[in-house]
Protein backbone atom coordinates (compact mmCIF):
# COMPACT_ATOMS: atom_id res chain seq x y z
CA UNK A 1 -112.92 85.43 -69.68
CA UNK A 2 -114.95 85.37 -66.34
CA UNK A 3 -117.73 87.66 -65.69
CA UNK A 4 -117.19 89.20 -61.79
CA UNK A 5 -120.67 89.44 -60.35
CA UNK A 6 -119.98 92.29 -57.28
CA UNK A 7 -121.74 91.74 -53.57
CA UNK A 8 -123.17 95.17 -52.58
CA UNK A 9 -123.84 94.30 -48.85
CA UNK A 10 -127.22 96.06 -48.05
CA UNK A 11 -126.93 98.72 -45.20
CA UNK A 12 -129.25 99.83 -43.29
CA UNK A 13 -129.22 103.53 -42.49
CA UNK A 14 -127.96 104.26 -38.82
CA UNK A 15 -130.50 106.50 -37.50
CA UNK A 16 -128.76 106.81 -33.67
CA UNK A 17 -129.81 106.46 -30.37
CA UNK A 18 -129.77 103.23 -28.73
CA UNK A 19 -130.29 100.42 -30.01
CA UNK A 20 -133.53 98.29 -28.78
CA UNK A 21 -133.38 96.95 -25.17
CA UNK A 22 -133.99 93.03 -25.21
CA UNK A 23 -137.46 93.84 -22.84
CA UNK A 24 -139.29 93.83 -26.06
CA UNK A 25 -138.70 90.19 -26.17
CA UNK A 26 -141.11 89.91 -23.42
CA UNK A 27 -142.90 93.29 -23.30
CA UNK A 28 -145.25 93.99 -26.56
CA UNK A 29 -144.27 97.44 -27.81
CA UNK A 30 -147.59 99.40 -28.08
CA UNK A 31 -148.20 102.51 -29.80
CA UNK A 32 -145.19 105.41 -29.54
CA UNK A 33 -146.31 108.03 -26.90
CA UNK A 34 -143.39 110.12 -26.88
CA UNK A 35 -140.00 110.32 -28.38
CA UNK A 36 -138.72 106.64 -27.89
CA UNK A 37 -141.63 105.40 -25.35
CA UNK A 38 -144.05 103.17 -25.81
CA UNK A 39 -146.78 101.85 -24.70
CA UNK A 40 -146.61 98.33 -23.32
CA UNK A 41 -148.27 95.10 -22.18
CA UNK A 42 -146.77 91.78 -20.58
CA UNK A 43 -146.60 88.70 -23.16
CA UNK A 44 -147.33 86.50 -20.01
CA UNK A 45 -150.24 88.48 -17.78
CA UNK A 46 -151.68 90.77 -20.48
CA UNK A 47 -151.02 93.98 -17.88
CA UNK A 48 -150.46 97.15 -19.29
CA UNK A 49 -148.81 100.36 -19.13
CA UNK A 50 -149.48 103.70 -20.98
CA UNK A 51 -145.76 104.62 -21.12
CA UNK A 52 -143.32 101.04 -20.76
CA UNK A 53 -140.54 102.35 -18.37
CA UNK A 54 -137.70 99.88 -18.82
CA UNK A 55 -137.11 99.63 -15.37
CA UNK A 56 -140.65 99.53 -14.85
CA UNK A 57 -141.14 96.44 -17.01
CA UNK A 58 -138.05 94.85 -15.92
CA UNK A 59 -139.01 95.05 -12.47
CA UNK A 60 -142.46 93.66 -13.57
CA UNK A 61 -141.30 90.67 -15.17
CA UNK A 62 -138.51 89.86 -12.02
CA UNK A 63 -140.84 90.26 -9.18
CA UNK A 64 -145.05 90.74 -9.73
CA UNK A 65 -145.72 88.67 -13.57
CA UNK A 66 -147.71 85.41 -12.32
CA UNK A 67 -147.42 84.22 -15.46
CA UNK A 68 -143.67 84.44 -17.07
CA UNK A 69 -141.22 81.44 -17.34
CA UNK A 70 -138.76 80.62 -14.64
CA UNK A 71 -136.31 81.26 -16.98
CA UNK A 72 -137.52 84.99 -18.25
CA UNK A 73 -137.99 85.74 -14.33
CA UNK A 74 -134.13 85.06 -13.76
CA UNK A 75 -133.27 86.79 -16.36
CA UNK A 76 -134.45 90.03 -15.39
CA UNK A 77 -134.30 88.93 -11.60
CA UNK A 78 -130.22 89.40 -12.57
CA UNK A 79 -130.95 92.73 -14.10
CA UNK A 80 -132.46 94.03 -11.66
CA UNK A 81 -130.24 93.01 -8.80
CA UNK A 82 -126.78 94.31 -10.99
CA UNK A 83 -128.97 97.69 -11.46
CA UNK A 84 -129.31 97.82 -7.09
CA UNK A 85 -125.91 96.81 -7.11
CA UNK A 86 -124.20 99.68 -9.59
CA UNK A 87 -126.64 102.20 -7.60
CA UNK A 88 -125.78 101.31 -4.13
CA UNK A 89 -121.58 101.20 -5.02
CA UNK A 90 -122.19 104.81 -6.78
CA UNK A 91 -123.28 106.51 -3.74
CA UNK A 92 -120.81 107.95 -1.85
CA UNK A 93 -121.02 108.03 2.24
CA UNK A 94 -121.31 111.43 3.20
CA UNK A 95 -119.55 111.70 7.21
């Protein structure tokens, strides 16, 4: 006879929303200052913001950090030219 030892997977709970954007790779998350904001500062430059807009600290890292890697400026060089690109196609002409 063979004892079966059973795998219970650990879940975690899904608690919704969405789900972390990669910024925080390269943006330290500060303290929470609202529902799902955070503070922020650069990794790189040490700047900081009171409330970490995404866009705000993508455009940050593309176009004004002195500090970041070539390859981390690319990155979110890309992001932020797809982001231009999706809002200047979803405007319509108006005649």
């Amino acid at each position: 006879m063979t004892d079966h030892i059973e795998d219970s997977p650990i879940k975690k709970k899904n608690r919704g929303g969405q789900p972390p954007n990669s910024i925080w790779e390269d943006i330290n998350k500060g303290e929470a200052v609202g529902s799902g904001k955070f503070a922020a500062s650069c990794k790189y430059c040490k700047n900081t913001w009171s409330r970490g807009e995404v866009s705000k600290l993508e455009e940050h890292l593309s176009n004004h950090c002195p500090d970041a890697p070539a390859a981390v400026v690319r990155r979110y060089m890309t992001k932020v030219m797809e982001q231009q690109d999706k809002s200047k196609s979803s405007k319509k002409k108006i005649l």
